[in-house]
C-alpha atoms as a PDB file:
ATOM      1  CA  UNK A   1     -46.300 206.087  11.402  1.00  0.00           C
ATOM      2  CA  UNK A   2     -47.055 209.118   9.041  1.00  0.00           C
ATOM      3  CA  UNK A   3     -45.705 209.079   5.429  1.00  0.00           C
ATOM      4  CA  UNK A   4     -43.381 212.639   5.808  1.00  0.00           C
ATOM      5  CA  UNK A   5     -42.025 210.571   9.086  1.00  0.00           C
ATOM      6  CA  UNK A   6     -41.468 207.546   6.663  1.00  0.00           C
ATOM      7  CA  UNK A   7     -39.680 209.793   4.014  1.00  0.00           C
ATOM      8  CA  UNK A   8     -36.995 211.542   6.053  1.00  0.00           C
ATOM      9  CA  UNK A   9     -35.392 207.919   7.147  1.00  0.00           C
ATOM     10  CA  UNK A  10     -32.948 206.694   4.874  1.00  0.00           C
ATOM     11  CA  UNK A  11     -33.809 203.765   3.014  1.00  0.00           C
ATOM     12  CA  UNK A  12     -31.490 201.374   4.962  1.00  0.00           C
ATOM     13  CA  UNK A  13     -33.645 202.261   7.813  1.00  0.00           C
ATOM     14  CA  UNK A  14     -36.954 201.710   5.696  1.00  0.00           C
ATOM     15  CA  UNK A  15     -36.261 198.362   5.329  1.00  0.00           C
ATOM     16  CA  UNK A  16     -34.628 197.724   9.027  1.00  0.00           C
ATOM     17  CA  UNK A  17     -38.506 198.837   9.456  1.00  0.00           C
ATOM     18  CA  UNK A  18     -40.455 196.638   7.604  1.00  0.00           C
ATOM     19  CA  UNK A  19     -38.433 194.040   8.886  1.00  0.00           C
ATOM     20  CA  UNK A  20     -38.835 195.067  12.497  1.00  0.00           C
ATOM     21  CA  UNK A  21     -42.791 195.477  12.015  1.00  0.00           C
ATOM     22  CA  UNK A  22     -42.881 192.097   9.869  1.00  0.00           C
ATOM     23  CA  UNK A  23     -41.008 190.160  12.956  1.00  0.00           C
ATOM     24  CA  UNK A  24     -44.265 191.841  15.407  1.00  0.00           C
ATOM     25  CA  UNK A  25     -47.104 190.723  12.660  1.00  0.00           C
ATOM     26  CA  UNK A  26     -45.596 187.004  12.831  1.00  0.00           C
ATOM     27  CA  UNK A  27     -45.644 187.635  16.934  1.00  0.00           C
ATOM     28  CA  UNK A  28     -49.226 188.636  16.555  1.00  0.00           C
ATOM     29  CA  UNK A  29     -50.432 185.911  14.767  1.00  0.00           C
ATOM     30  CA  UNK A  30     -48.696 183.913  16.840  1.00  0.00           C
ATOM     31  CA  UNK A  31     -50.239 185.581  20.136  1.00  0.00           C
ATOM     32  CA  UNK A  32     -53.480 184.843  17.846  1.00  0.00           C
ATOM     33  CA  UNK A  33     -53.028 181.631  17.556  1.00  0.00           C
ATOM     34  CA  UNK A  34     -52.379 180.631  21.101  1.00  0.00           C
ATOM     35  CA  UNK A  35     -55.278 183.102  22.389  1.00  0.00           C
ATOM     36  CA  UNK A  36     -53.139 185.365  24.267  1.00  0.00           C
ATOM     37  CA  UNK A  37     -53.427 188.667  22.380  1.00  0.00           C
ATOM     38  CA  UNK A  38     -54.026 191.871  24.056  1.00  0.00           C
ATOM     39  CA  UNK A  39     -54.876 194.189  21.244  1.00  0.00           C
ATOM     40  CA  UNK A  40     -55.888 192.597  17.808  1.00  0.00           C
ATOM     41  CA  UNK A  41     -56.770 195.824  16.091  1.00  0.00           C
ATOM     42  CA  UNK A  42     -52.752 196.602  15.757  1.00  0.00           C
ATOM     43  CA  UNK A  43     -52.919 193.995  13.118  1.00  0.00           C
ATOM     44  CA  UNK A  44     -54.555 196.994  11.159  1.00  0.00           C
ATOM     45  CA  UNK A  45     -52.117 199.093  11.503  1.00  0.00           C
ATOM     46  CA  UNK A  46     -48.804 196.582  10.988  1.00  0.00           C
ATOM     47  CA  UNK A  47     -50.022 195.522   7.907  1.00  0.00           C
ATOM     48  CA  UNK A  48     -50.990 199.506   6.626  1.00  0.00           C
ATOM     49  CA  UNK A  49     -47.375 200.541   8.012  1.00  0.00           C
ATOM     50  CA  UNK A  50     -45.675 197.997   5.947  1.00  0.00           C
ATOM     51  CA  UNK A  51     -47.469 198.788   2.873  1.00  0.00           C
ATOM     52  CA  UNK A  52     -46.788 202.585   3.048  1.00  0.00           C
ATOM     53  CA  UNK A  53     -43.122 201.887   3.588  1.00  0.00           C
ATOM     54  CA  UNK A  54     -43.314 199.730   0.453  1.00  0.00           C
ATOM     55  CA  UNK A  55     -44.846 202.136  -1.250  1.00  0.00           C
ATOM     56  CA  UNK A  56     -42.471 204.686  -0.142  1.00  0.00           C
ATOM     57  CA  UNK A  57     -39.653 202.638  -0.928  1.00  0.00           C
ATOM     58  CA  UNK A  58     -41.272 202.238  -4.315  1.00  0.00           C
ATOM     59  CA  UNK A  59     -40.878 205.625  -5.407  1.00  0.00           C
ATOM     60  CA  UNK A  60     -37.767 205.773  -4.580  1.00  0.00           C
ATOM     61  CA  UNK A  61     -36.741 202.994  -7.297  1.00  0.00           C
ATOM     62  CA  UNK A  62     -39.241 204.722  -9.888  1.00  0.00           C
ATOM     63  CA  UNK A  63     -37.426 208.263  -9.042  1.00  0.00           C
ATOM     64  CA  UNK A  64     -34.114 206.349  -9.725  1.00  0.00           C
ATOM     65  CA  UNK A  65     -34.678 204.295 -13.005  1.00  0.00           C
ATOM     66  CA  UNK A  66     -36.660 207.968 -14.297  1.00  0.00           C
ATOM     67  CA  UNK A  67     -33.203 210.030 -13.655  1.00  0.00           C
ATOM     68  CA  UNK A  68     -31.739 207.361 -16.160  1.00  0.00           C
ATOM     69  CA  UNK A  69     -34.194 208.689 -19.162  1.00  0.00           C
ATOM     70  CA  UNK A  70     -36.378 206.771 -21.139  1.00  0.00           C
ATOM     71  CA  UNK A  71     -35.255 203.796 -23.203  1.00  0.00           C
ATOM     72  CA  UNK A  72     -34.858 203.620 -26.695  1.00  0.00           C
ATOM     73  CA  UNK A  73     -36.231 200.534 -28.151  1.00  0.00           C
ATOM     74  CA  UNK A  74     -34.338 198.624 -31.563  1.00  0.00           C
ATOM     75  CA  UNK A  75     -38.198 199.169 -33.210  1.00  0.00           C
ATOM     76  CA  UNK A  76     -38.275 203.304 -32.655  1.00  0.00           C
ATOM     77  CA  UNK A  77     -34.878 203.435 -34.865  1.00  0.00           C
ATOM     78  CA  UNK A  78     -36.977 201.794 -37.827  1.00  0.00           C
END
């Protein structure tokens, strides 16, 4: 999954993702585990999926806590 494909989902759907490609790493390791796995290099790509939508998801919060401004600490006022 490319990052501009990531970006124009909506955040609920982000995380519907993650959790969607989480639930197929556990059934990969599992399918590891019991010797039955047909293609171990998407373990690769899971795992680099997941982080980009965390990463994605990410900016999102920094974009949000930067619209608020920057915070004034008690010490600057000194």
């Amino acid at each position: 999954m490319k990052a501009q494909e990531i970006r124009e989902l909506t955040e609920k759907e982000r995380l519907e993702k993650v959790d969607d490609l989480g639930q197929e790493y556990f059934n990969l390791k599992f399918q590891l585990a019991t010797g039955k796995i047909e293609n171990p290099s998407r373990f690769k790509y899971i795992r680099r999926d997941i982080a980009r939508i965390k990463t994605i998801l990410g900016e999102s919060v920094g974009e949000e806590s930067k619209a608020v401004g920057p915070v004034k600490r008690i010490a600057d006022k000194a």
